[in-house]
PDB file of N, CA and C in Angstrom:
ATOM      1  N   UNK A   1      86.032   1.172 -51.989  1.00  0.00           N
ATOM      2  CA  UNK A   1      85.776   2.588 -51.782  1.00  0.00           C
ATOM      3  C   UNK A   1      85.933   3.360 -53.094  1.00  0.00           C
ATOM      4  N   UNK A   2      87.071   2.907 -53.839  1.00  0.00           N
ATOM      5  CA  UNK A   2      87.424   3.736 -55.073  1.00  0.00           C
ATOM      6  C   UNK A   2      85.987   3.340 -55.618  1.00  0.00           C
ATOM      7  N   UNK A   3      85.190   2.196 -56.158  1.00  0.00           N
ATOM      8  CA  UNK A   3      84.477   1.853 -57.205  1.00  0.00           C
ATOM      9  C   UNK A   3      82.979   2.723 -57.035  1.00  0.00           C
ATOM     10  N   UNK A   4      82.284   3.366 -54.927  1.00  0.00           N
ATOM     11  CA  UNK A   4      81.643   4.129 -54.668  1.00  0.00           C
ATOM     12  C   UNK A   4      81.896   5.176 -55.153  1.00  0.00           C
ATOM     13  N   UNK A   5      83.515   5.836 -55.238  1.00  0.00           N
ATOM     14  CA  UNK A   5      83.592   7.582 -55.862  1.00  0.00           C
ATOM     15  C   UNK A   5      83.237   7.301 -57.109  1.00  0.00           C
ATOM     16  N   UNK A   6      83.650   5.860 -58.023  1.00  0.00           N
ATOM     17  CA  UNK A   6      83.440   6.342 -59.053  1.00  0.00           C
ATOM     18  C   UNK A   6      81.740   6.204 -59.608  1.00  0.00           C
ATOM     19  N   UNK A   7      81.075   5.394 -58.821  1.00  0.00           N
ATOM     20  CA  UNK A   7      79.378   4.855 -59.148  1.00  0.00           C
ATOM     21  C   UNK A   7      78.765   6.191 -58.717  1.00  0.00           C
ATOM     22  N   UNK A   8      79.451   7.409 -57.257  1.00  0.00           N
ATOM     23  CA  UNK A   8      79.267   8.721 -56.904  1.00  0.00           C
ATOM     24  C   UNK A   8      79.193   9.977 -58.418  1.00  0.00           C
ATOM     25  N   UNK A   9      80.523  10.019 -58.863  1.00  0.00           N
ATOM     26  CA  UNK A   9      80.550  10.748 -60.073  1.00  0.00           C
ATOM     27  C   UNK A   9      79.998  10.385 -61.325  1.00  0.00           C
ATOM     28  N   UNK A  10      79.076   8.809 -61.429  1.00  0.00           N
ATOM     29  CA  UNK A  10      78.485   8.676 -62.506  1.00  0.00           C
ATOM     30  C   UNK A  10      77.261   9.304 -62.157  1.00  0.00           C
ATOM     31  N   UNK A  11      76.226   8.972 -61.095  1.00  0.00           N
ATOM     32  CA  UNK A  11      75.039   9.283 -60.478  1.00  0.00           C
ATOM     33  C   UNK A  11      75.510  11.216 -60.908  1.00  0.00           C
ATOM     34  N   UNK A  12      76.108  11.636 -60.503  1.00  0.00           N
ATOM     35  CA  UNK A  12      76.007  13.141 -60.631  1.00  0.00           C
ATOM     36  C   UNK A  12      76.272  13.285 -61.902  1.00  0.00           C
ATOM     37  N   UNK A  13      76.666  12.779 -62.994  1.00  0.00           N
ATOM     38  CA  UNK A  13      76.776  13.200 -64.757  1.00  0.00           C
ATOM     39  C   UNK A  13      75.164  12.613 -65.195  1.00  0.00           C
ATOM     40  N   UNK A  14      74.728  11.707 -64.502  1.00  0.00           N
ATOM     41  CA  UNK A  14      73.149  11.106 -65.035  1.00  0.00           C
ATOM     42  C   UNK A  14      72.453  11.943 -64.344  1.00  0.00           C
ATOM     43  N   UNK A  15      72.479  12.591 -63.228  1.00  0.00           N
ATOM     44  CA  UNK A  15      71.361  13.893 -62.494  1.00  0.00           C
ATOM     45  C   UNK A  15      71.791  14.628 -63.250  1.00  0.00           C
ATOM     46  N   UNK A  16      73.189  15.394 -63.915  1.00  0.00           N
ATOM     47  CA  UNK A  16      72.773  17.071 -65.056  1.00  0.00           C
ATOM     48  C   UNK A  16      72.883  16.391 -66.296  1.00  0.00           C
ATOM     49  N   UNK A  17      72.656  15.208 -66.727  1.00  0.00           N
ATOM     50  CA  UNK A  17      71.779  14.429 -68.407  1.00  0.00           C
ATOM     51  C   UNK A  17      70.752  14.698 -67.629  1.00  0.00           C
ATOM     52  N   UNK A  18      70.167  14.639 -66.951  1.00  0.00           N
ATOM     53  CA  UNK A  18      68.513  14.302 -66.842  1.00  0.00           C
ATOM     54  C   UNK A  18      68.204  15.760 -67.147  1.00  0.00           C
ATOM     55  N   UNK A  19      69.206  16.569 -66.150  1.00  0.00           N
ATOM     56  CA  UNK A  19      68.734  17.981 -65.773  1.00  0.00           C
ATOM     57  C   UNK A  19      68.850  18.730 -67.297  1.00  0.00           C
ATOM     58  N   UNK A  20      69.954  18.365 -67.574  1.00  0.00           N
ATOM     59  CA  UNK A  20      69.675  19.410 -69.228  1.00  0.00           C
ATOM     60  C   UNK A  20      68.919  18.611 -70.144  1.00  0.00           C
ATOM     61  N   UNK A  21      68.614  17.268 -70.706  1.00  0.00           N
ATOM     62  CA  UNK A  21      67.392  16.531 -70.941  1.00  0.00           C
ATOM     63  C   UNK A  21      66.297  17.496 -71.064  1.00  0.00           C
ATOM     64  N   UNK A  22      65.704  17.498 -69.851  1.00  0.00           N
ATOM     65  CA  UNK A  22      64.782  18.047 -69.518  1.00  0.00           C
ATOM     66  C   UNK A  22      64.483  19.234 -69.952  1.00  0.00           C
ATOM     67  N   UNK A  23      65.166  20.062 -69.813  1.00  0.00           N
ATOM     68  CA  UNK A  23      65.628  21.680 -69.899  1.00  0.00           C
ATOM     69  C   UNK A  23      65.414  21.848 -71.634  1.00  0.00           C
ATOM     70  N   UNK A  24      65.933  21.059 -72.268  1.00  0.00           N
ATOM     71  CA  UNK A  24      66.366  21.393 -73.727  1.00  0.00           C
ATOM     72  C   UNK A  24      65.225  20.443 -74.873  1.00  0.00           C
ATOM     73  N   UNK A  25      64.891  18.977 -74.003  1.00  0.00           N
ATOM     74  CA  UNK A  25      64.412  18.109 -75.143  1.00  0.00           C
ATOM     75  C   UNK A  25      62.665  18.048 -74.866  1.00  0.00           C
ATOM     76  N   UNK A  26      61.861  18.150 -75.926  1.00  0.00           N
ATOM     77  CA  UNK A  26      60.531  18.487 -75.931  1.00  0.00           C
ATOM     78  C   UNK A  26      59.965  17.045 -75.713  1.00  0.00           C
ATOM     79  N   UNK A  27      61.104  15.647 -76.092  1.00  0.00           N
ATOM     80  CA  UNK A  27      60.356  14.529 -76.276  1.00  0.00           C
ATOM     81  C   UNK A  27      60.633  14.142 -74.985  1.00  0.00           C
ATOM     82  N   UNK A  28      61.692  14.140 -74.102  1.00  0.00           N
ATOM     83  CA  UNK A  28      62.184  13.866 -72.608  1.00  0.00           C
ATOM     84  C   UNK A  28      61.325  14.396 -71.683  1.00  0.00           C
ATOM     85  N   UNK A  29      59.996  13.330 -71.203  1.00  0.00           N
ATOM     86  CA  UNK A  29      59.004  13.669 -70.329  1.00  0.00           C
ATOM     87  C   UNK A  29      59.440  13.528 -68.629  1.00  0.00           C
ATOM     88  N   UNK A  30      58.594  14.364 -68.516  1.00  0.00           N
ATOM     89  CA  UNK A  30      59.170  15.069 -66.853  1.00  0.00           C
ATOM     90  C   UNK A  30      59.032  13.263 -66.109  1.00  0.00           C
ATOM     91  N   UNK A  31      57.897  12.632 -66.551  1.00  0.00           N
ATOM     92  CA  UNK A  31      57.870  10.870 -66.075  1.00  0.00           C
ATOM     93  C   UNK A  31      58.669  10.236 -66.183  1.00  0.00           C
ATOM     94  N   UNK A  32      59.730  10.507 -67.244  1.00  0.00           N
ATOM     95  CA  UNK A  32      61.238  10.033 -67.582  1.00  0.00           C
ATOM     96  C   UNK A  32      62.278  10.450 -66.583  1.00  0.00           C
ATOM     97  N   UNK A  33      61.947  11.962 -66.227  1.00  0.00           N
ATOM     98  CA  UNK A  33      63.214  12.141 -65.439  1.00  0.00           C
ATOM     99  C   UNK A  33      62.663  11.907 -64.294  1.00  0.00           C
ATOM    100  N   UNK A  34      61.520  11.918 -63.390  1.00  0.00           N
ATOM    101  CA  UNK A  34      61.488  11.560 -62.174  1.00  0.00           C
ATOM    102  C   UNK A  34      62.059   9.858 -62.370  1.00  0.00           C
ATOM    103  N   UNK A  35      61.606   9.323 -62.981  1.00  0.00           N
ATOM    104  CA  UNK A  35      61.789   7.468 -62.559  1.00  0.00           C
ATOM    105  C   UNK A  35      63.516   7.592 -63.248  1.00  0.00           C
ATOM    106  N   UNK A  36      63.946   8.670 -63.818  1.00  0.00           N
ATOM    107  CA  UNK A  36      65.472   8.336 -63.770  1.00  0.00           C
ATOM    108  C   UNK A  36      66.652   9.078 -62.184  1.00  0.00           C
ATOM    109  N   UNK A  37      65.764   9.816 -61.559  1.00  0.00           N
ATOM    110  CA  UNK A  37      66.184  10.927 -60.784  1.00  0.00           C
ATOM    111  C   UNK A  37      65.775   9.706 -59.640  1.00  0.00           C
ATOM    112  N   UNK A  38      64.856   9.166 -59.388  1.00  0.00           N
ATOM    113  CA  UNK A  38      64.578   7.687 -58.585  1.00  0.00           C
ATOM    114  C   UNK A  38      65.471   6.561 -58.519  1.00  0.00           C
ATOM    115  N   UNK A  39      66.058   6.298 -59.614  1.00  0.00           N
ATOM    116  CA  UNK A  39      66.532   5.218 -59.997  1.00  0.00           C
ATOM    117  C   UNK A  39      68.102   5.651 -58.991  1.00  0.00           C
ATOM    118  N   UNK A  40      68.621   7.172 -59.889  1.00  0.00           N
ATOM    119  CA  UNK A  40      69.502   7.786 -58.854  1.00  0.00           C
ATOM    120  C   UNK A  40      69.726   7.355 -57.665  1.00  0.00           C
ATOM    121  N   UNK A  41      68.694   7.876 -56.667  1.00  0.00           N
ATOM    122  CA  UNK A  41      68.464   8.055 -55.503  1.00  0.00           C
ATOM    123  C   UNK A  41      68.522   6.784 -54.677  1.00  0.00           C
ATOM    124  N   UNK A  42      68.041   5.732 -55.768  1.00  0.00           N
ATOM    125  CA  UNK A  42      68.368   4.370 -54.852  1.00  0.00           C
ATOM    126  C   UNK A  42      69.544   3.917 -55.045  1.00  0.00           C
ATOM    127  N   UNK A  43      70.555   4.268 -55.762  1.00  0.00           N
ATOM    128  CA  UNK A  43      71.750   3.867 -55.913  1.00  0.00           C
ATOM    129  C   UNK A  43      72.395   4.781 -54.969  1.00  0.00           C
ATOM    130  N   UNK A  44      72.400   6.155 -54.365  1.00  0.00           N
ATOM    131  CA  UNK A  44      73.039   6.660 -53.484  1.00  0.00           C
ATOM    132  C   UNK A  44      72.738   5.773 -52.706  1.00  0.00           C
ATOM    133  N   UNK A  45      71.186   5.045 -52.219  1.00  0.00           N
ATOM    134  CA  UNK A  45      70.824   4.820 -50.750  1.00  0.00           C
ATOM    135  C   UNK A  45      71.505   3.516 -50.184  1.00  0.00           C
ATOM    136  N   UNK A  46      71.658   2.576 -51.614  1.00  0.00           N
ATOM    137  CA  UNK A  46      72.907   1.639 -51.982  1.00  0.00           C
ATOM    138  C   UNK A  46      73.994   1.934 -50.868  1.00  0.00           C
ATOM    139  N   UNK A  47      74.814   2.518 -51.687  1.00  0.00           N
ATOM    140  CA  UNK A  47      76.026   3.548 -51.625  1.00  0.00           C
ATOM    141  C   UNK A  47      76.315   3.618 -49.728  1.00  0.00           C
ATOM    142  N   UNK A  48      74.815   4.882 -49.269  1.00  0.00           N
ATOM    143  CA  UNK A  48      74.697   4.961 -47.865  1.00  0.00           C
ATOM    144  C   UNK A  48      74.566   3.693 -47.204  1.00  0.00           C
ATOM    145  N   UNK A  49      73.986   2.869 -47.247  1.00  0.00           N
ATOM    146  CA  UNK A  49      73.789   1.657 -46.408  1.00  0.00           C
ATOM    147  C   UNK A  49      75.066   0.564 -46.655  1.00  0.00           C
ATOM    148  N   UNK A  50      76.007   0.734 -47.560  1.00  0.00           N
ATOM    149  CA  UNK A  50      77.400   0.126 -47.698  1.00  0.00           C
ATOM    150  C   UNK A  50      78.049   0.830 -46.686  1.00  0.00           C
ATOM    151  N   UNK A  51      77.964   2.178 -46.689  1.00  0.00           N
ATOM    152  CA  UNK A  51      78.814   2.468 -45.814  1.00  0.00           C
ATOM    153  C   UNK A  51      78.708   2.675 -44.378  1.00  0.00           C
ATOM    154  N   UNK A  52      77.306   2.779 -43.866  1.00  0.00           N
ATOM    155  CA  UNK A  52      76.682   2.490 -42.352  1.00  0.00           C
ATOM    156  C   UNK A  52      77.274   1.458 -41.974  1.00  0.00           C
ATOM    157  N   UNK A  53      76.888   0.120 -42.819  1.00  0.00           N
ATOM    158  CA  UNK A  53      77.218  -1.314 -42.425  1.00  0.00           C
ATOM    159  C   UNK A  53      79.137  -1.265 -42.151  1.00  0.00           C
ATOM    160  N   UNK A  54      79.785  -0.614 -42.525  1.00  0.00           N
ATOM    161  CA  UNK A  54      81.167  -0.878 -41.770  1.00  0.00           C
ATOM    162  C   UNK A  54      81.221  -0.765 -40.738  1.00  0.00           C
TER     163      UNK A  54
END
């Protein structure tokens, strides 16, 4: 459980890198942050389906 909060609070420091990325860097293409904002999202869904299965 501890190693989900902590894989939880990495996923949310890599969603606001992407988010200020984006915001600030001219070379950081919006194709970069969707397939990194993806990549995210399947590691929550990870995350969710670890914890259904108990």
């Amino acid at each position: 459980m501890l190693t989900d909060k902590l894989r939880i609070v990495e996923l949310k420091r890599r969603l606001l890198s992407t988010a200020t990325m984006l915001a600030e860097d001219e070379v950081y293409s919006r194709e970069d942050a969707v397939g990194d904002i993806a990549w995210v999202v399947r590691q929550l869904d990870d995350i969710e389906r670890n914890y259904t299965q108990l």
